[in-house]
ModelCIF file with pLDDT and N, C-alpha, C, O atoms, coordinates in Angstrom:
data_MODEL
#
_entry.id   MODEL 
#
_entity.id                         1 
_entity.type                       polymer 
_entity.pdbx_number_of_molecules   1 
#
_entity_poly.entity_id                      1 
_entity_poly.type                           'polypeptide(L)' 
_entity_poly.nstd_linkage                   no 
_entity_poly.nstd_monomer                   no 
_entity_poly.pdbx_seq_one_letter_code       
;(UNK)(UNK)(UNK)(UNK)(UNK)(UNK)(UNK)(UNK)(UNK)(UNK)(UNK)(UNK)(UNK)(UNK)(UNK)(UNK)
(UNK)(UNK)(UNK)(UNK)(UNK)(UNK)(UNK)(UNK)(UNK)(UNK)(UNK)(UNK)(UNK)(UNK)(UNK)(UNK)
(UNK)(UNK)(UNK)(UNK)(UNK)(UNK)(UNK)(UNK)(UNK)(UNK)(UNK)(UNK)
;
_entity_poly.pdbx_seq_one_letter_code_can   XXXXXXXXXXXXXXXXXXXXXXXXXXXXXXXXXXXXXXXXXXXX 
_entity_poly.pdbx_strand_id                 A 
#
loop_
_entity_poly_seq.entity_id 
_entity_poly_seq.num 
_entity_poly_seq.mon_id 
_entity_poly_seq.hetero 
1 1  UNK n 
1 2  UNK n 
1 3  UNK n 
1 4  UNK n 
1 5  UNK n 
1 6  UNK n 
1 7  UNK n 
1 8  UNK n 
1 9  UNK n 
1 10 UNK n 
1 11 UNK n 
1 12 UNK n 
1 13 UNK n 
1 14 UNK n 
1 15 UNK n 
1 16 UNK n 
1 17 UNK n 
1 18 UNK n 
1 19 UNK n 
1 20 UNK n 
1 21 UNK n 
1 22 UNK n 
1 23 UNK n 
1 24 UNK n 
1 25 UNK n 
1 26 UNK n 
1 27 UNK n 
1 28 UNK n 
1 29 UNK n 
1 30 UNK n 
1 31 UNK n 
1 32 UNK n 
1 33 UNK n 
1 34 UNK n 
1 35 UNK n 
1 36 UNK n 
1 37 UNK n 
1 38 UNK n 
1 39 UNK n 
1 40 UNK n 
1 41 UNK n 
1 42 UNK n 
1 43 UNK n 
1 44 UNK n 
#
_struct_asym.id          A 
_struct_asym.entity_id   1 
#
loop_
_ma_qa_metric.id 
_ma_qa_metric.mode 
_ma_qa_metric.name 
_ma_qa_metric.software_group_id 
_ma_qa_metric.type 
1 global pLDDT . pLDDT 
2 local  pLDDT . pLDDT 
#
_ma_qa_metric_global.metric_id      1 
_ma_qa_metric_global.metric_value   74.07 
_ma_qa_metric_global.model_id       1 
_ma_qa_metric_global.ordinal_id     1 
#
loop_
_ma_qa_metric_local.label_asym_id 
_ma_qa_metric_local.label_comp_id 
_ma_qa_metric_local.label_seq_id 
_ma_qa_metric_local.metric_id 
_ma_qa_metric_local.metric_value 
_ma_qa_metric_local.model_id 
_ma_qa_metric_local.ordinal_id 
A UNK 1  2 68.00 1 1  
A UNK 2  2 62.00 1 2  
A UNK 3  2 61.00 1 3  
A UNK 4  2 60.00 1 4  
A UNK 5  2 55.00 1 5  
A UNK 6  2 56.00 1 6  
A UNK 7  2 63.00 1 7  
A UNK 8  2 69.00 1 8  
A UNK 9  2 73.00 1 9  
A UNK 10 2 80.00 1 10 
A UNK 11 2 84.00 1 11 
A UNK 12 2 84.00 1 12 
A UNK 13 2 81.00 1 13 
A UNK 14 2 85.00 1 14 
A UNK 15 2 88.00 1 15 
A UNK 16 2 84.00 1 16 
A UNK 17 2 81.00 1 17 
A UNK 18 2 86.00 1 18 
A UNK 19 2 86.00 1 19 
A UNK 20 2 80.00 1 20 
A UNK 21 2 82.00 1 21 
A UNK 22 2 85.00 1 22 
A UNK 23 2 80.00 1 23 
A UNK 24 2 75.00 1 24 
A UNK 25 2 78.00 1 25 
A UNK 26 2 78.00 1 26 
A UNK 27 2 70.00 1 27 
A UNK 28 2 70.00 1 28 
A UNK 29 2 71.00 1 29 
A UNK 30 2 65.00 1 30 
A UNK 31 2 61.00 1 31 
A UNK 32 2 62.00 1 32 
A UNK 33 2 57.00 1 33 
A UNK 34 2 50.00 1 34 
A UNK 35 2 58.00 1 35 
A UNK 36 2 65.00 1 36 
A UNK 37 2 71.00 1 37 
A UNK 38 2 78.00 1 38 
A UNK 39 2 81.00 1 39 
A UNK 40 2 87.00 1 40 
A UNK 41 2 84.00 1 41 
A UNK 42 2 84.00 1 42 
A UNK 43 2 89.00 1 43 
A UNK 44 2 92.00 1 44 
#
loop_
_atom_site.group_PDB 
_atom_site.id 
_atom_site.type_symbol 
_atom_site.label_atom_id 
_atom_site.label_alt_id 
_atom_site.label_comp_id 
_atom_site.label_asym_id 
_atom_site.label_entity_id 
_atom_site.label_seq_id 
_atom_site.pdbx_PDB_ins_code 
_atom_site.Cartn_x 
_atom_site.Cartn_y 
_atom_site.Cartn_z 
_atom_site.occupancy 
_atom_site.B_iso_or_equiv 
_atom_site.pdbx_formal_charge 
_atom_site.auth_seq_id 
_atom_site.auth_comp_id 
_atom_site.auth_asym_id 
_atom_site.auth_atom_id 
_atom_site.pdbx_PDB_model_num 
ATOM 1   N N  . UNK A 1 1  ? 8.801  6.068  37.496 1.00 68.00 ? 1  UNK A N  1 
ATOM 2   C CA . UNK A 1 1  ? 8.074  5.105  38.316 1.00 68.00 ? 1  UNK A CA 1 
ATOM 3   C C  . UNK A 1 1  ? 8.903  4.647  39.509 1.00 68.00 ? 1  UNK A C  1 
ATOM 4   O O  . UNK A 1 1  ? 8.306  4.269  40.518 1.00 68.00 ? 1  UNK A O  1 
ATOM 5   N N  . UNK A 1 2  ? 10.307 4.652  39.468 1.00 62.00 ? 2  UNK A N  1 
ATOM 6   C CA . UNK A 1 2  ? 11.246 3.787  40.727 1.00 62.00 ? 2  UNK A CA 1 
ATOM 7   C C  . UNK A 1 2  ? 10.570 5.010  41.532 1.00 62.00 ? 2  UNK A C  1 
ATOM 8   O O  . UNK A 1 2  ? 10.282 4.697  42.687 1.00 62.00 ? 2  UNK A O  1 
ATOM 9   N N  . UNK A 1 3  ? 10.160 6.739  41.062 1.00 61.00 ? 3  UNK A N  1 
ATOM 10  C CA . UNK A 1 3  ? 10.638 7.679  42.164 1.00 61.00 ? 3  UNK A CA 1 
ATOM 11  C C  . UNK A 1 3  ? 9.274  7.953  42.624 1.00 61.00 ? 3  UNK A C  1 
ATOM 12  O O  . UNK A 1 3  ? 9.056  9.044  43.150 1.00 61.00 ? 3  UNK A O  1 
ATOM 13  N N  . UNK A 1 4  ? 8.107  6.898  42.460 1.00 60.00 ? 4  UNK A N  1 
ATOM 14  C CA . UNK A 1 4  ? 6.981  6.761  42.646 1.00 60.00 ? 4  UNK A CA 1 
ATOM 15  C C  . UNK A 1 4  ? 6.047  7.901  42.068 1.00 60.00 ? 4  UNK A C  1 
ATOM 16  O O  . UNK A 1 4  ? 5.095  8.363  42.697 1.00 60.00 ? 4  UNK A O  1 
ATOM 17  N N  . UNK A 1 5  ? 6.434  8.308  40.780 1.00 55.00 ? 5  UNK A N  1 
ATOM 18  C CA . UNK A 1 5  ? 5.617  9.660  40.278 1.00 55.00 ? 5  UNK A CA 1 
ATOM 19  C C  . UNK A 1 5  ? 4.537  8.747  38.750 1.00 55.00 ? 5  UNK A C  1 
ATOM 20  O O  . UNK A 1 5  ? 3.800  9.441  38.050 1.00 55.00 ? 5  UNK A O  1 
ATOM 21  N N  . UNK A 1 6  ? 4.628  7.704  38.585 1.00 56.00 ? 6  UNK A N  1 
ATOM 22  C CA . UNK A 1 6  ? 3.929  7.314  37.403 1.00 56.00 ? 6  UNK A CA 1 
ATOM 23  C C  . UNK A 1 6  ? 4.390  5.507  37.432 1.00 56.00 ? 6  UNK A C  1 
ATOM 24  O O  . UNK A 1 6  ? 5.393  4.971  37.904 1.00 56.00 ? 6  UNK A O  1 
ATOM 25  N N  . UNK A 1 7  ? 2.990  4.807  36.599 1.00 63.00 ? 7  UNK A N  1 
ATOM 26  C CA . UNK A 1 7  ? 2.990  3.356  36.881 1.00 63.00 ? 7  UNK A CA 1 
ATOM 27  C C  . UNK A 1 7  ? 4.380  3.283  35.898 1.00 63.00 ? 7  UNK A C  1 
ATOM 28  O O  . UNK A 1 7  ? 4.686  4.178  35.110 1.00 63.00 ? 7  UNK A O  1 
ATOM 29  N N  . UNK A 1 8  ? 5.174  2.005  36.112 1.00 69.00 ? 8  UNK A N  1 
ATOM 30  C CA . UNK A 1 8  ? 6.396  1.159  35.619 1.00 69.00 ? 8  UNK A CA 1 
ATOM 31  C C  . UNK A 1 8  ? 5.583  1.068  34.665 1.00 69.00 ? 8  UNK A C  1 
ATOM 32  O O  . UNK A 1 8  ? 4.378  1.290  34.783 1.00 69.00 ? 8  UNK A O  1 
ATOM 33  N N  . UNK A 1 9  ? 6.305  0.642  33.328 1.00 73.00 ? 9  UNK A N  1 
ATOM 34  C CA . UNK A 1 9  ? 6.545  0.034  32.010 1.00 73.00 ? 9  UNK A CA 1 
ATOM 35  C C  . UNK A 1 9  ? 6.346  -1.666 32.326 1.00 73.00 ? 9  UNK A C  1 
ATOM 36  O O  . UNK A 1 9  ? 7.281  -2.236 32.887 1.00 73.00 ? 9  UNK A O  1 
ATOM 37  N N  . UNK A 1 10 ? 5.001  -2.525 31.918 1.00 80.00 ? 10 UNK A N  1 
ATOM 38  C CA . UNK A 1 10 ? 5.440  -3.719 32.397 1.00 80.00 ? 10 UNK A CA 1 
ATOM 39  C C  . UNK A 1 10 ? 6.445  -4.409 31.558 1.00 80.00 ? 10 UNK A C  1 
ATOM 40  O O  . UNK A 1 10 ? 7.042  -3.847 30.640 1.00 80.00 ? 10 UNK A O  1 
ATOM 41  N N  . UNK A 1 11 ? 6.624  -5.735 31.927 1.00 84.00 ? 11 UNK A N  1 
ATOM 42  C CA . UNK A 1 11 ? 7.686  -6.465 31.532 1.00 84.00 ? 11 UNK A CA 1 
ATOM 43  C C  . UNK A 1 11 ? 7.145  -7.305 30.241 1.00 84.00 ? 11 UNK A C  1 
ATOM 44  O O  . UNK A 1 11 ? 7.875  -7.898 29.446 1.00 84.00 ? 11 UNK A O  1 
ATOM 45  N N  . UNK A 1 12 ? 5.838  -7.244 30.195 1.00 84.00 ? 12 UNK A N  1 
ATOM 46  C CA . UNK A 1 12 ? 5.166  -7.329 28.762 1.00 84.00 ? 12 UNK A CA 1 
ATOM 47  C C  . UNK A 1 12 ? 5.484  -6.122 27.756 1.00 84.00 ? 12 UNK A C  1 
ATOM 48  O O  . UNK A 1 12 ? 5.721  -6.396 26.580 1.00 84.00 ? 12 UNK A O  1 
ATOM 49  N N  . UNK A 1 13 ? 5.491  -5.200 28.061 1.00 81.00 ? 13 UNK A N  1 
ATOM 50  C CA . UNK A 1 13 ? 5.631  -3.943 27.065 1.00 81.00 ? 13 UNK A CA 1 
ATOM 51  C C  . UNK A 1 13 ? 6.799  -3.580 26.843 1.00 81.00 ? 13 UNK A C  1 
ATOM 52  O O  . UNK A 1 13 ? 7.001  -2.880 25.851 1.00 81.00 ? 13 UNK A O  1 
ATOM 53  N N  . UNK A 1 14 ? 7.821  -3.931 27.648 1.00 85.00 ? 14 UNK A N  1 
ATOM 54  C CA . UNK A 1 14 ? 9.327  -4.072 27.460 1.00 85.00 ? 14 UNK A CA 1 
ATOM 55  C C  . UNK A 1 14 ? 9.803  -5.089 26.366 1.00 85.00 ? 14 UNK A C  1 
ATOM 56  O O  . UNK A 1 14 ? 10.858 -5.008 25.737 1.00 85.00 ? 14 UNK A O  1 
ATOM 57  N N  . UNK A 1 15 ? 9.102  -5.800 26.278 1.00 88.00 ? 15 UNK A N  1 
ATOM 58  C CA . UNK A 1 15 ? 9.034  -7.118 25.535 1.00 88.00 ? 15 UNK A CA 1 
ATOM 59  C C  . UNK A 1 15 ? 8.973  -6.707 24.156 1.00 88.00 ? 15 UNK A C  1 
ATOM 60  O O  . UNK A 1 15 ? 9.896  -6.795 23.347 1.00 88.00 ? 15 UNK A O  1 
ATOM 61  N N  . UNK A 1 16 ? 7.877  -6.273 23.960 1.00 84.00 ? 16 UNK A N  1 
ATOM 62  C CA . UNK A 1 16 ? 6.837  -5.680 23.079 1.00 84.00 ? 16 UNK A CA 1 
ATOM 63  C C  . UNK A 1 16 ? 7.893  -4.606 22.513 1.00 84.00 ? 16 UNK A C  1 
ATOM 64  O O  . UNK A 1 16 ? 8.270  -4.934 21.388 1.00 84.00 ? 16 UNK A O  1 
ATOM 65  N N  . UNK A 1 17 ? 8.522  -3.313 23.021 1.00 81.00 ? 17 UNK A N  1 
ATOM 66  C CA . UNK A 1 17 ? 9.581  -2.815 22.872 1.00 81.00 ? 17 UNK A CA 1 
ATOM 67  C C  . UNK A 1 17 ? 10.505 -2.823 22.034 1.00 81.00 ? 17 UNK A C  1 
ATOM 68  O O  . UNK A 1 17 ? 10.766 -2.043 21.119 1.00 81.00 ? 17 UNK A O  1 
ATOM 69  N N  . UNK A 1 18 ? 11.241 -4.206 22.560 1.00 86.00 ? 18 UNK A N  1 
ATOM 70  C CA . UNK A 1 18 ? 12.317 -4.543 22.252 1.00 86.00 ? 18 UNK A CA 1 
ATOM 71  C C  . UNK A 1 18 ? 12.351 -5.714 21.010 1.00 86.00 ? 18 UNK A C  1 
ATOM 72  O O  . UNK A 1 18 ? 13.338 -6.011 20.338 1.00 86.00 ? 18 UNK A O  1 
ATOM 73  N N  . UNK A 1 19 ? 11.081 -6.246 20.913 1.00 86.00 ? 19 UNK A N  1 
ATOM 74  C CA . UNK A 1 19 ? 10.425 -6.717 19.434 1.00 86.00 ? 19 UNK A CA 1 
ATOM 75  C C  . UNK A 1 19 ? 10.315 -5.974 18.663 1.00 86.00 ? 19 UNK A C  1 
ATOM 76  O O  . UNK A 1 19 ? 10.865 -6.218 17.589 1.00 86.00 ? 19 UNK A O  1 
ATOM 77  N N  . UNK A 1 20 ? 9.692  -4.931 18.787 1.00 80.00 ? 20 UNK A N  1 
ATOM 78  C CA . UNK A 1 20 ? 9.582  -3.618 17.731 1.00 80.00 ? 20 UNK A CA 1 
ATOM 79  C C  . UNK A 1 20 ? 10.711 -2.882 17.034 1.00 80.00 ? 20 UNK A C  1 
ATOM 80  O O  . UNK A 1 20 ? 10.801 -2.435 15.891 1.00 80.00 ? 20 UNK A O  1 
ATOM 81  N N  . UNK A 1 21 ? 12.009 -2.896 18.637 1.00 82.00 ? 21 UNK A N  1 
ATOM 82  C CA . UNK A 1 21 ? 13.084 -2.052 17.959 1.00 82.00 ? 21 UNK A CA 1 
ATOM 83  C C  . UNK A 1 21 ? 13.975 -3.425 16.885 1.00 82.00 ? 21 UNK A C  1 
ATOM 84  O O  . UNK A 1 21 ? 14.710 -3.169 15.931 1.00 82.00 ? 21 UNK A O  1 
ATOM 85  N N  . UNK A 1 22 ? 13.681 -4.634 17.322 1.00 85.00 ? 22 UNK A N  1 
ATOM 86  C CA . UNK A 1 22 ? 14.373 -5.735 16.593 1.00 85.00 ? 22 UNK A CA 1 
ATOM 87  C C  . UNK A 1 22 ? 13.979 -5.259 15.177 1.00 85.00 ? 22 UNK A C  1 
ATOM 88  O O  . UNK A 1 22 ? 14.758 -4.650 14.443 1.00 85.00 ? 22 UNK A O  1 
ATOM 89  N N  . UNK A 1 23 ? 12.504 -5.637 14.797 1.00 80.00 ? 23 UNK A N  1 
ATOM 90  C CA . UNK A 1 23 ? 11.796 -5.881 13.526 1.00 80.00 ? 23 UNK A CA 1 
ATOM 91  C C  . UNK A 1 23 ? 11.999 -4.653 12.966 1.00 80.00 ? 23 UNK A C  1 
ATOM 92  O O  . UNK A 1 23 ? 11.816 -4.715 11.750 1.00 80.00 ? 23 UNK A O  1 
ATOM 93  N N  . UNK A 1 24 ? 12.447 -3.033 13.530 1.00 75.00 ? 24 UNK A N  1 
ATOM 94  C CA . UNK A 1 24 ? 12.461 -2.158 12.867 1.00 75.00 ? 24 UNK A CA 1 
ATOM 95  C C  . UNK A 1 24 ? 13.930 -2.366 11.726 1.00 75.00 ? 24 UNK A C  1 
ATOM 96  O O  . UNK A 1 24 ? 14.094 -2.257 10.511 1.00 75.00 ? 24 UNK A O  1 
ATOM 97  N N  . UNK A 1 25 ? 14.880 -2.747 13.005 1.00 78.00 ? 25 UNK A N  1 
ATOM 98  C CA . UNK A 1 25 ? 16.290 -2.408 12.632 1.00 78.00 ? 25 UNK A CA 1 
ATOM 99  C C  . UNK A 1 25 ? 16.210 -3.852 11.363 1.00 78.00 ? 25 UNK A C  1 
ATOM 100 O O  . UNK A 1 25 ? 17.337 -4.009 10.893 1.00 78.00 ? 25 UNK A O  1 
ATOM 101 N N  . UNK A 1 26 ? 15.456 -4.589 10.922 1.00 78.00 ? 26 UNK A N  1 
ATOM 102 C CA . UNK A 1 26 ? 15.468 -5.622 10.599 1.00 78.00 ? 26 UNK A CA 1 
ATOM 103 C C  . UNK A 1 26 ? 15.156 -5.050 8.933  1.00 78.00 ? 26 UNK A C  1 
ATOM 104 O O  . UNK A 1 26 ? 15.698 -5.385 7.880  1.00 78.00 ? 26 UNK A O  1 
ATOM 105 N N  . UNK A 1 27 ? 14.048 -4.052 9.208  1.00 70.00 ? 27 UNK A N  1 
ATOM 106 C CA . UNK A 1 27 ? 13.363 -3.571 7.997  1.00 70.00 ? 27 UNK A CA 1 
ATOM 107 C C  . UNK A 1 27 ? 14.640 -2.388 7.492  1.00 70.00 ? 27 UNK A C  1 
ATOM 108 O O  . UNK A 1 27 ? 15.104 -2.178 6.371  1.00 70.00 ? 27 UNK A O  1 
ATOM 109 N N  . UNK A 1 28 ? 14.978 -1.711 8.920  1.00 70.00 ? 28 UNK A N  1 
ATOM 110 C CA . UNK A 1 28 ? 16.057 -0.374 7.725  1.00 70.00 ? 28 UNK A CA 1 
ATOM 111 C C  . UNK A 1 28 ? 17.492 -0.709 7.621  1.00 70.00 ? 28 UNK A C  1 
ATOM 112 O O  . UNK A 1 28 ? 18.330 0.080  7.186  1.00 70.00 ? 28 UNK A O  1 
ATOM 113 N N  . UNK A 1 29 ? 17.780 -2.066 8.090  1.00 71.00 ? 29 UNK A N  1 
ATOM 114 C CA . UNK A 1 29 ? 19.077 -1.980 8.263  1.00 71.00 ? 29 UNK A CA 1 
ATOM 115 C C  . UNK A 1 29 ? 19.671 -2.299 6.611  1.00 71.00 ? 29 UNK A C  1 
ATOM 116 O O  . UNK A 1 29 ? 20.888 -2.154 6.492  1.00 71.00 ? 29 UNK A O  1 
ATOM 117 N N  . UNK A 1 30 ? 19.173 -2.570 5.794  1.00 65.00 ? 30 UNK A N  1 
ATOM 118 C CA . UNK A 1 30 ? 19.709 -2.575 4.573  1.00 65.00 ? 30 UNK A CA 1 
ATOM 119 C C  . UNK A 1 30 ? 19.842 -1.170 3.888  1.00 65.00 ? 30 UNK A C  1 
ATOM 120 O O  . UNK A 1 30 ? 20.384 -1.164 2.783  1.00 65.00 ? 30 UNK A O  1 
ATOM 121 N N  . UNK A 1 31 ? 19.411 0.023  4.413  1.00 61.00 ? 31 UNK A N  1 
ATOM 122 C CA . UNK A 1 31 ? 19.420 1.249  3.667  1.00 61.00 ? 31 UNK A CA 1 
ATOM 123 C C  . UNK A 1 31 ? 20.567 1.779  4.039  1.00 61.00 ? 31 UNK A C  1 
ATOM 124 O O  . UNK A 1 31 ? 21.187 2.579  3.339  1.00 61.00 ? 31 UNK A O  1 
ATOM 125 N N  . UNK A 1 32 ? 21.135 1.162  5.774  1.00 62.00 ? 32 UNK A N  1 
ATOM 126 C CA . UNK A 1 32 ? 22.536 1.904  6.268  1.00 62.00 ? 32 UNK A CA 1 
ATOM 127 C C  . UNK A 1 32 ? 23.330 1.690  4.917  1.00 62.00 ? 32 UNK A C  1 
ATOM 128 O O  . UNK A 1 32 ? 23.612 0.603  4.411  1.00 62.00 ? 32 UNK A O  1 
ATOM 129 N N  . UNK A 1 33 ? 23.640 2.987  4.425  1.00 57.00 ? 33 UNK A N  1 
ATOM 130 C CA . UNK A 1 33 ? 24.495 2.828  3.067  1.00 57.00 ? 33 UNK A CA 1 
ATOM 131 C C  . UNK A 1 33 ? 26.261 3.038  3.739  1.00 57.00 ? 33 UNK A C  1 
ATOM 132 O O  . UNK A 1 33 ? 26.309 3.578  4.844  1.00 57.00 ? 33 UNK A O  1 
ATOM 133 N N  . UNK A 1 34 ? 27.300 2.727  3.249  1.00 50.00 ? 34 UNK A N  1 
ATOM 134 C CA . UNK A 1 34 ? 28.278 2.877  3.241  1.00 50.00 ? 34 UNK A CA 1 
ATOM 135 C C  . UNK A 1 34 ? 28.648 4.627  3.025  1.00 50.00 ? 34 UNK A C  1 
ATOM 136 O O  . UNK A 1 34 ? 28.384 5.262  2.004  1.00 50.00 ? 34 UNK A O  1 
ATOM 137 N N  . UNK A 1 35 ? 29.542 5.364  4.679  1.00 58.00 ? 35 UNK A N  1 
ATOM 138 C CA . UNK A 1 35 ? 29.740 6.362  4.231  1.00 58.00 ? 35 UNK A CA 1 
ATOM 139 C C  . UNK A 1 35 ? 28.806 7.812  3.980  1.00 58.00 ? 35 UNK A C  1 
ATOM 140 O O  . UNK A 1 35 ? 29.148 8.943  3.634  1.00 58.00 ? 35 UNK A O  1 
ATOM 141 N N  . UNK A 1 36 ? 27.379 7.173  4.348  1.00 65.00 ? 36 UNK A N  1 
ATOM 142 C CA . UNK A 1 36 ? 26.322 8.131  4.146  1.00 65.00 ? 36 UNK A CA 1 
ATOM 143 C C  . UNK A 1 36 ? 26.163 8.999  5.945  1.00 65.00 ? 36 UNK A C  1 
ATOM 144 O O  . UNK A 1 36 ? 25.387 9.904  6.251  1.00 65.00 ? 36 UNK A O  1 
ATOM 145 N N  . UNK A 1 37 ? 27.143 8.336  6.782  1.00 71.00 ? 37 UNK A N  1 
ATOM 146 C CA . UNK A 1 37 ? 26.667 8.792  7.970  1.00 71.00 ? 37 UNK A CA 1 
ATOM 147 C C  . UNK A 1 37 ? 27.993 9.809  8.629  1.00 71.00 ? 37 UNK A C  1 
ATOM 148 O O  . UNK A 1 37 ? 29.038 9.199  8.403  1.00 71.00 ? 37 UNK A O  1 
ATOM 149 N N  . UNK A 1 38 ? 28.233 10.890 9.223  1.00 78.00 ? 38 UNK A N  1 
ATOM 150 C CA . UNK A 1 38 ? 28.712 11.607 9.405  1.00 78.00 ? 38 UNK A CA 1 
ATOM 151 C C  . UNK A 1 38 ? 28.597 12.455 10.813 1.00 78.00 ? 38 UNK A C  1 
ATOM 152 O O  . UNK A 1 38 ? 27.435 12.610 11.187 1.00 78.00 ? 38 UNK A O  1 
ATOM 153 N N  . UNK A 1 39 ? 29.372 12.892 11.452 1.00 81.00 ? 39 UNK A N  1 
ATOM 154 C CA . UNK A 1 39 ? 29.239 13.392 13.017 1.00 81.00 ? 39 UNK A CA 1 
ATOM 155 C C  . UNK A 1 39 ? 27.940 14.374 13.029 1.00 81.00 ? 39 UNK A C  1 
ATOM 156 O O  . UNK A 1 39 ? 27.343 14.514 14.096 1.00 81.00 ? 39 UNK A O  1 
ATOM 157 N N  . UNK A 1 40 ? 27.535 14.989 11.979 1.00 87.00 ? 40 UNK A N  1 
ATOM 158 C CA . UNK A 1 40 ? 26.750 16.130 11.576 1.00 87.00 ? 40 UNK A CA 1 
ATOM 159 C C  . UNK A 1 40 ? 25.352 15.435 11.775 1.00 87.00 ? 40 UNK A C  1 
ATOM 160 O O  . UNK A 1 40 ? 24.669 15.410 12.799 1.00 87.00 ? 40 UNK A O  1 
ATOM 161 N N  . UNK A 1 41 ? 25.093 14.870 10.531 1.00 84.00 ? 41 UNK A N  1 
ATOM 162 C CA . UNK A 1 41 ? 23.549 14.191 10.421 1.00 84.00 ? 41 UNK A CA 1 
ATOM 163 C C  . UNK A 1 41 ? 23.228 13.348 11.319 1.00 84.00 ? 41 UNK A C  1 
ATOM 164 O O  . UNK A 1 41 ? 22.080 12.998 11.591 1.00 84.00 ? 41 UNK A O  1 
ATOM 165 N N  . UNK A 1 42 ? 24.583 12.851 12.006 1.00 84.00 ? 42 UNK A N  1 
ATOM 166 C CA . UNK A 1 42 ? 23.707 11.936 13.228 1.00 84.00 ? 42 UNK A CA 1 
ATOM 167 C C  . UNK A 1 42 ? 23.319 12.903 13.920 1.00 84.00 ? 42 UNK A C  1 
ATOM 168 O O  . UNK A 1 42 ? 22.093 13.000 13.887 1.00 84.00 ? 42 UNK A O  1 
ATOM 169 N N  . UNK A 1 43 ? 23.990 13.934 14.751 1.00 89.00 ? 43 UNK A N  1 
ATOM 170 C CA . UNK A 1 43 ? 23.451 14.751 15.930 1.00 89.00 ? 43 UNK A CA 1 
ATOM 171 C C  . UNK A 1 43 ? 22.482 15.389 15.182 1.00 89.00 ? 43 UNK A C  1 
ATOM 172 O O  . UNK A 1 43 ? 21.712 16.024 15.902 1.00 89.00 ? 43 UNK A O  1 
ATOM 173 N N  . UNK A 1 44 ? 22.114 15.486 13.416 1.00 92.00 ? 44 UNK A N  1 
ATOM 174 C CA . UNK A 1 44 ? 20.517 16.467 13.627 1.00 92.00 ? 44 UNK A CA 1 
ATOM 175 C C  . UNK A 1 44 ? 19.815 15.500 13.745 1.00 92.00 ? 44 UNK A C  1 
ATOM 176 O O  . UNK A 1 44 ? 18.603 15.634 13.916 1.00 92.00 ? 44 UNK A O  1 
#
């Protein structure tokens, strides 16, 4: 959108966004187990 090819993201839906990624990390962040994460499975 800055390069005038498609409408901006409003500043409501950014909002909206960044509520969503809150309430997600809110719901899985108790499964991050200790040790379960590794250079491998993150990049698949």
């Amino acid at each position: 959108a800055s390069h005038g090819d498609a409408r901006a993201v409003s500043a409501r839906q950014w909002l909206g966004l960044v509520l969503g990624l809150g309430g997600l990390a809110l719901v899985v962040w108790r499964k991050l187990g200790a040790g379960e994460v590794t250079p491998l499975n993150v990049a698949l």
